[in-house]
Protein backbone atom coordinates (compact mmCIF):
# COMPACT_ATOMS: atom_id res chain seq x y z
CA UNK A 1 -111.46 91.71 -37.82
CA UNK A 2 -115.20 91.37 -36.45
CA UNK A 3 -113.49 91.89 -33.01
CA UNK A 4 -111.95 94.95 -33.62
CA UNK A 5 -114.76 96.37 -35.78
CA UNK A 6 -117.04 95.65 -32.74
CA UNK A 7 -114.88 97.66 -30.23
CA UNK A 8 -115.11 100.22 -33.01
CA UNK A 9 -118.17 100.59 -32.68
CA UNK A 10 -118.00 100.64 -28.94
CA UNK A 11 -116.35 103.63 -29.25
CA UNK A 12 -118.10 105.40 -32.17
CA UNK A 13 -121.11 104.86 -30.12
CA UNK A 14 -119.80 106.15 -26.38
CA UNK A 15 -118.54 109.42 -28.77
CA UNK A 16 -121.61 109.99 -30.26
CA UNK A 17 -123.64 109.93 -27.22
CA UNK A 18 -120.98 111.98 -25.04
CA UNK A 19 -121.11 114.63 -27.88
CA UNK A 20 -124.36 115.07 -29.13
CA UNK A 21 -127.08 112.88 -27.42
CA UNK A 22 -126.40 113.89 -23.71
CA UNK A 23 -126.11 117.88 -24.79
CA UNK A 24 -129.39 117.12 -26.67
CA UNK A 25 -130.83 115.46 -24.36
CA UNK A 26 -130.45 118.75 -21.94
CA UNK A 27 -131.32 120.47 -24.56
CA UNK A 28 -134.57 118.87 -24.99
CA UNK A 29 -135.30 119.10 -21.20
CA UNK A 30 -134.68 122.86 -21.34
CA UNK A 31 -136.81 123.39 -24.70
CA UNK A 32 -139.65 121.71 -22.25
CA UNK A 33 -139.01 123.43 -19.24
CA UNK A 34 -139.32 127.05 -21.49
CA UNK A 35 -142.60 125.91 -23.12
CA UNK A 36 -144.22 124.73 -20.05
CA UNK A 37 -142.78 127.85 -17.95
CA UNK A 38 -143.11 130.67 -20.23
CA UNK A 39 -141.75 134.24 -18.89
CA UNK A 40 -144.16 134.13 -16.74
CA UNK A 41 -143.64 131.75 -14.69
CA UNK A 42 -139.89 131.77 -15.23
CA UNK A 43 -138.73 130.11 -12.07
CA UNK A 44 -142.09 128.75 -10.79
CA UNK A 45 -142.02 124.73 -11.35
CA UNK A 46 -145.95 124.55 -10.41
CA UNK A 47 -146.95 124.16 -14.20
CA UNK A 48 -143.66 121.88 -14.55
CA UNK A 49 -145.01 119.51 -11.59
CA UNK A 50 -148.99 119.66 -13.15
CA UNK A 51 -147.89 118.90 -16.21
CA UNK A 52 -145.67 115.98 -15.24
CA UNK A 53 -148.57 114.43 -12.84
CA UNK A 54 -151.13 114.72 -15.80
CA UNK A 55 -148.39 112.95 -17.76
CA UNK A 56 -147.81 109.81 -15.16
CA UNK A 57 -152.15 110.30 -14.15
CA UNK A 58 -153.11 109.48 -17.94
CA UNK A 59 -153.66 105.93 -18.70
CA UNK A 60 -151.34 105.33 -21.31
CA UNK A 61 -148.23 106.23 -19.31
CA UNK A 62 -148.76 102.76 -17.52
CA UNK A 63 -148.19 100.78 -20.63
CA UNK A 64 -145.11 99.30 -21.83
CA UNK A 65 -145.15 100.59 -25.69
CA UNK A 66 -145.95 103.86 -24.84
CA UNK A 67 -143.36 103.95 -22.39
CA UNK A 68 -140.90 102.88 -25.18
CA UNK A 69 -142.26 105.19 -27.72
CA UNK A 70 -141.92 108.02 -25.34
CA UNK A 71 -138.12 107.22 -25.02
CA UNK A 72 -137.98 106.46 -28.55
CA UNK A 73 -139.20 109.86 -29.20
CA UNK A 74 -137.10 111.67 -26.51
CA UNK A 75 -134.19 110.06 -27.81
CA UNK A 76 -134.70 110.96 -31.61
CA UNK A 77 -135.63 114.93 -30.03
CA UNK A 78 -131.62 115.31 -28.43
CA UNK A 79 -130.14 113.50 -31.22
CA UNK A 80 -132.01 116.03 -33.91
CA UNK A 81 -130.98 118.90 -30.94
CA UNK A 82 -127.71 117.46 -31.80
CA UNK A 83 -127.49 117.26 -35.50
CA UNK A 84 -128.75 121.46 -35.24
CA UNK A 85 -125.77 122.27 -32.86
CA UNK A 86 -123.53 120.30 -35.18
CA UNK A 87 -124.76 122.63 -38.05
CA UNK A 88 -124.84 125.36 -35.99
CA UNK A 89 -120.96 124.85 -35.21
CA UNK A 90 -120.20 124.62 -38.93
CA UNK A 91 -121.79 127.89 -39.17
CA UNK A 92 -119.31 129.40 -36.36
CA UNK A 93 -116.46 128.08 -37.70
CA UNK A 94 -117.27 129.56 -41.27
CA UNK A 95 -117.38 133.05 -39.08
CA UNK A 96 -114.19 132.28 -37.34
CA UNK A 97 -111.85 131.11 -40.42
CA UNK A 98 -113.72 133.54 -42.59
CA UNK A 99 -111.22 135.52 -44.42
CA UNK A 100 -113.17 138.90 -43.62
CA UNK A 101 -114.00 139.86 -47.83
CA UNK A 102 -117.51 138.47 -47.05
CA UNK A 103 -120.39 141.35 -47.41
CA UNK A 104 -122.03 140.56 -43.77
CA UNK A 105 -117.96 140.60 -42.57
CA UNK A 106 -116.45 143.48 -44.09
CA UNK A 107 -117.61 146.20 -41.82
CA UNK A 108 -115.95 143.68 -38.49
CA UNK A 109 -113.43 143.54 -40.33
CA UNK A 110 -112.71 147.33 -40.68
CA UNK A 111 -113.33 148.07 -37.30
CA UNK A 112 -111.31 145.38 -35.93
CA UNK A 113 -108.66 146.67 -37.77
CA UNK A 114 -108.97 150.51 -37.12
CA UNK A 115 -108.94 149.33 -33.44
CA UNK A 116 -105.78 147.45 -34.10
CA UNK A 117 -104.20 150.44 -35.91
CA UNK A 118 -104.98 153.10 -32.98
CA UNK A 119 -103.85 150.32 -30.76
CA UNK A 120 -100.41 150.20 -32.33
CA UNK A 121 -100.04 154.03 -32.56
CA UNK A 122 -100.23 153.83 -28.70
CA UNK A 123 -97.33 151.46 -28.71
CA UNK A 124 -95.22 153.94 -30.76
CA UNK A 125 -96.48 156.55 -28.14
CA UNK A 126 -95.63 154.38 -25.14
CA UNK A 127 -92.41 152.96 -26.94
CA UNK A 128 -91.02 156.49 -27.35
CA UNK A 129 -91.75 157.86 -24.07
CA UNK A 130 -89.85 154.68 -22.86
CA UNK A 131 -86.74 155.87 -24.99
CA UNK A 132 -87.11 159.34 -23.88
CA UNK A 133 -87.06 158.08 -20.04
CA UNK A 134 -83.86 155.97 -20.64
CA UNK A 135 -86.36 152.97 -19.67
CA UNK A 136 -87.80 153.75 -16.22
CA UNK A 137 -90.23 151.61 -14.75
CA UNK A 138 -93.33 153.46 -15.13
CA UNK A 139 -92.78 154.03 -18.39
CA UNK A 140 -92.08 150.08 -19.30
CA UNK A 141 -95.37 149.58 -17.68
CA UNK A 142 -97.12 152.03 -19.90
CA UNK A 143 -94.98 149.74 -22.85
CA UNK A 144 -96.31 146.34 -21.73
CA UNK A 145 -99.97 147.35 -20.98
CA UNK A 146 -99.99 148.88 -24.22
CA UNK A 147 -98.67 145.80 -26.44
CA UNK A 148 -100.95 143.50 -24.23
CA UNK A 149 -103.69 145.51 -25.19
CA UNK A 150 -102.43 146.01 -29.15
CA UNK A 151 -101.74 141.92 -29.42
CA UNK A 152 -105.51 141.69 -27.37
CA UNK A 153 -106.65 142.29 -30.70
CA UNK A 154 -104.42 140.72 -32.96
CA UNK A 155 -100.36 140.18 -32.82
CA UNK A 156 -100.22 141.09 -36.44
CA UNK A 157 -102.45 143.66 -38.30
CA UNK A 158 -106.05 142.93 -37.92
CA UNK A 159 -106.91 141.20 -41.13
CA UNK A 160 -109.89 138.50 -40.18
CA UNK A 161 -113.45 139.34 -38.51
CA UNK A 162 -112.51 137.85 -35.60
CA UNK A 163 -109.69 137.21 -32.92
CA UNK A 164 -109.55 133.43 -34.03
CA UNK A 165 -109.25 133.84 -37.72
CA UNK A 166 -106.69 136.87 -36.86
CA UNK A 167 -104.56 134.38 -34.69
CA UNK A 168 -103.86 131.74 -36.88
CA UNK A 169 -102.91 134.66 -40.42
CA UNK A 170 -100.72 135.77 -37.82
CA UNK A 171 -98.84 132.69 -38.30
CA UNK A 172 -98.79 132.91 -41.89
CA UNK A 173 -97.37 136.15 -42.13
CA UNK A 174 -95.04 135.72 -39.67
CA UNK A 175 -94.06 132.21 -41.09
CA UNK A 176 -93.65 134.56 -44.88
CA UNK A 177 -92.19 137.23 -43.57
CA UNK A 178 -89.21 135.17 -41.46
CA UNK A 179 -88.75 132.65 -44.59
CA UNK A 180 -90.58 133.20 -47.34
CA UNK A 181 -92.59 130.05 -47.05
CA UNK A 182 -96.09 129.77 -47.98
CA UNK A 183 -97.52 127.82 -44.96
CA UNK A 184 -100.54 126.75 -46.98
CA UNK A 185 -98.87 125.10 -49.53
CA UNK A 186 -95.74 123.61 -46.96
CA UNK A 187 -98.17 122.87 -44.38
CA UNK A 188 -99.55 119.34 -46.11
CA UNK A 189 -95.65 118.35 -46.54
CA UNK A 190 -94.88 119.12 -42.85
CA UNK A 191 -97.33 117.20 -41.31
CA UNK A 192 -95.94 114.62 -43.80
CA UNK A 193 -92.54 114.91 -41.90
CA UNK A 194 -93.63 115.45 -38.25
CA UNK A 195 -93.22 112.87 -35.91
CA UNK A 196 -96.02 111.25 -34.27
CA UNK A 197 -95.68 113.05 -31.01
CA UNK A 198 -95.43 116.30 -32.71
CA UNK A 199 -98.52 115.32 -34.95
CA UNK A 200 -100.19 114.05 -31.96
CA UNK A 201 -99.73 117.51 -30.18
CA UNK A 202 -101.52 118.74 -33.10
CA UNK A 203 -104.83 116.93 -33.57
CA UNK A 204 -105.11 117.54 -30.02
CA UNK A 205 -105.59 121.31 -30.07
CA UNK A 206 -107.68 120.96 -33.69
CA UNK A 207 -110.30 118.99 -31.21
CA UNK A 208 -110.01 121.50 -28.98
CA UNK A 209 -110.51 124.39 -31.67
CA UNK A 210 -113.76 121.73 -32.64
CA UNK A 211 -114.86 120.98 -29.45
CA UNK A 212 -115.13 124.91 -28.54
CA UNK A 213 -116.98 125.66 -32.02
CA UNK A 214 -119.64 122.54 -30.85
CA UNK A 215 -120.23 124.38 -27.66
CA UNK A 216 -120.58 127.61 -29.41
CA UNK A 217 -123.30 125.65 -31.59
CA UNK A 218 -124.77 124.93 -28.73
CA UNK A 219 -125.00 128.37 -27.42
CA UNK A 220 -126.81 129.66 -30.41
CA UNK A 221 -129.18 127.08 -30.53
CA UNK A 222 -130.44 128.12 -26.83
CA UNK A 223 -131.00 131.74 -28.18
CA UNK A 224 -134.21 131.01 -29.24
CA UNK A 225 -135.41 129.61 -26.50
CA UNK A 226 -135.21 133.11 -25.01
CA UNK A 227 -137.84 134.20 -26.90
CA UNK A 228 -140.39 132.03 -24.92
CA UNK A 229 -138.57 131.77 -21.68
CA UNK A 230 -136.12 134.76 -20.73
CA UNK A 231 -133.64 132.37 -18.42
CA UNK A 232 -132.61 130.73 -21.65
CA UNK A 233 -130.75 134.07 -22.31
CA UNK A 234 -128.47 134.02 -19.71
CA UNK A 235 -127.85 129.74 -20.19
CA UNK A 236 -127.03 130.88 -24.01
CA UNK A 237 -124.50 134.01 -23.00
CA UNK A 238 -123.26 131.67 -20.22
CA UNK A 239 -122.37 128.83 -22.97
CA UNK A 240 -121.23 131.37 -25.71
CA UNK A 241 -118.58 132.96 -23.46
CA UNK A 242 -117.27 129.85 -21.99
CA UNK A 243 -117.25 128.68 -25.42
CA UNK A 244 -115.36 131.78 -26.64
CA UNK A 245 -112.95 131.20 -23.82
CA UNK A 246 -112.50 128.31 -25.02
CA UNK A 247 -111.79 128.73 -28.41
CA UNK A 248 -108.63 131.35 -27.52
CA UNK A 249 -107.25 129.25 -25.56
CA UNK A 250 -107.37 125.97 -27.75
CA UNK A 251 -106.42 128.62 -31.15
CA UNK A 252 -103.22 129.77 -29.30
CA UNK A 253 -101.99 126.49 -28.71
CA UNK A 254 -102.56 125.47 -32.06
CA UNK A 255 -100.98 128.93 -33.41
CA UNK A 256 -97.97 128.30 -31.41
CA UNK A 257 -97.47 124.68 -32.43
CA UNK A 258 -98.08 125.53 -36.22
CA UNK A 259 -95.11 128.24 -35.65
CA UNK A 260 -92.88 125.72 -33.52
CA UNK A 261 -93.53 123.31 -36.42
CA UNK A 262 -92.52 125.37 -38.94
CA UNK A 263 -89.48 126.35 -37.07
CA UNK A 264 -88.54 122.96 -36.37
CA UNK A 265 -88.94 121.02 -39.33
CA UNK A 266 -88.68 123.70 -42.34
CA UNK A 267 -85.12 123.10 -43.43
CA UNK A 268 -85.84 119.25 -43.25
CA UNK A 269 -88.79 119.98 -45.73
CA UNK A 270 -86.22 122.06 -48.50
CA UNK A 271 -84.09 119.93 -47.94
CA UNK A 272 -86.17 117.10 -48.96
CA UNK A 273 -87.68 119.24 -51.49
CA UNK A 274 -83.78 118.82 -53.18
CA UNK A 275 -82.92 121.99 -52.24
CA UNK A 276 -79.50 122.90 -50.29
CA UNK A 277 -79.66 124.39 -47.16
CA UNK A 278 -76.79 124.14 -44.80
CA UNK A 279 -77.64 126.51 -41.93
CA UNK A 280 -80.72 127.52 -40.32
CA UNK A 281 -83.39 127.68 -43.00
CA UNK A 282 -83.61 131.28 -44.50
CA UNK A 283 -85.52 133.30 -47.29
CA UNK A 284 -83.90 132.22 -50.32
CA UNK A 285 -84.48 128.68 -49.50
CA UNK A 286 -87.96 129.34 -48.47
CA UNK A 287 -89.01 131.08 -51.59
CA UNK A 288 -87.32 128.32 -53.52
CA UNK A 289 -89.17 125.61 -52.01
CA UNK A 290 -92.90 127.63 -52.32
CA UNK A 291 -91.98 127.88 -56.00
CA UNK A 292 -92.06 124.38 -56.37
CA UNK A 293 -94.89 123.66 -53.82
CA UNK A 294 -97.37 126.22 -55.01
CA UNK A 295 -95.91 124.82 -59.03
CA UNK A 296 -95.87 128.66 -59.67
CA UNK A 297 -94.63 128.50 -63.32
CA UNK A 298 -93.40 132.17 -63.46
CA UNK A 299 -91.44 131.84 -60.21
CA UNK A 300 -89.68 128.21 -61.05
CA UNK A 301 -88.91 129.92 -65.02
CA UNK A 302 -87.22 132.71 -62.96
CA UNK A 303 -85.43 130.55 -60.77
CA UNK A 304 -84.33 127.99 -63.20
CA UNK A 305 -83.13 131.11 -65.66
């Protein structure tokens, strides 16, 4: 047991520095390099180099416990840089899974979904000009570019503050509106009947989705370091959109697995629910088996009667 709590702790460790120490540590370097730099002297290292000389000139720098404070200190500066882009992530991920009925969200909502709304009256456009040109080419092309730029936005009606939140209600609706299921309440039982591969698949793209709201963090916490030193702008966008990037791409695998999952393993979970369900699973069964997950009193009454 010691053994394996030791190489657990290997491991904890080598995480914990990879994901917040060695960020911080940058982070600390650049919080120094804006002080010391200003706007002024934005790419000028002259006050970097005096400043580092009068550091290794003074006495103290020669001694060993000073030398040890020193990393002491640095090292206790990128892991509290860490802690703040760990908070800082928390706060993004609020935004992203934020179901849009928050006062500071309800105006991105709106627009988001005004934008979605024109965007899908351009589709009818473009899908009826298609009809009335028995399908020629130029007019499929005006079809696709305007569904790329419609599902840009959000596959299903813009309902969430932002494309990530959007993504993933697409899956519930689409999941409720194929078979009746409630994917909140079924999704705790289907990851109860997953496989391990499938389940593995999974965890994967929620570290993803975590790992992109981290580097996020990370972007906001360089913002205000453009207030002293204007280069810390551009390092924060730089971060931010990479980390938005990021976050898409990780959300859209996880959307699509979530989908495949529930397409997959459904019928095994009514069936193990105890209720029948000899072909593919369909909207009868589904509302059957939310009745009982969700213990909705007036819907099981109904059923049973």
């Amino acid at each position: 047991m010691s053994v394996v709590l030791a190489e657990l702790g290997k491991q904890l460790a080598g995480r914990w520095a990879v994901l917040l120490l060695l960020p911080g540590a940058f982070y600390v370097c650049a919080a120094t390099v804006a002080v010391l730099l200003g706007h002024g002297h934005a790419f000028d290292p002259g006050p970097l180099t005096a400043w580092l000389d009068s550091v290794a000139a003074a006495p103290a720098s020669g001694r060993f416990g000073t030398v040890l404070i020193g990393a002491a200190a640095f090292t206790a500066a990128a892991a509290a840089a860490g802690l703040g882009a760990s908070a800082a992530a928390q706060l993004v991920e609020r935004v992203w899974w934020a179901s849009g009925e928050e006062p500071g969200l309800r105006r991105l909502t709106a627009r988001r979904r005004r934008r979605w709304d024109r965007d899908e009256e351009a589709v009818s456009a473009a899908l009826r000009d298609f009809a009335a040109s028995g399908g020629g080419p130029a007019a499929a092309r005006r079809l696709r570019a305007a569904i790329v730029r419609r599902d840009a936005i959000s596959p299903e009606p813009a309902a969430r503050p932002t494309w990530v939140g959007d993504r993933l209600y697409a899956v519930d609706q689409r999941v409720h509106a194929s078979y009746h299921l409630d994917l909140s309440a079924a999704w705790p039982r289907l990851w109860l009947l997953m496989p391990d591969a499938a389940r593995a698949e999974l965890v994967e793209s929620t570290a993803a989705c975590a790992a992109a709201a981290r580097l996020a963090g990370w972007g906001v916490l360089y913002l205000p370091l453009a207030a002293v030193w204007w280069p810390a702008a551009l390092l924060a966008a730089g971060v931010l959109v990479t980390a938005r990037y990021r976050a898409r791409g990780s959300v859209a695998v996880q959307a699509d697995l979530v989908e495949a999952a529930v397409d997959l393993y459904g019928r095994e979970l009514v069936v193990q629910l105890g209720f029948a369900c000899d072909g593919p699973l369909d909207r009868e069964a589904g509302a059957r088996a939310t009745s009982v997950m969700r213990k909705d009193r007036t819907d099981r009454s109904r059923l049973e009667g």
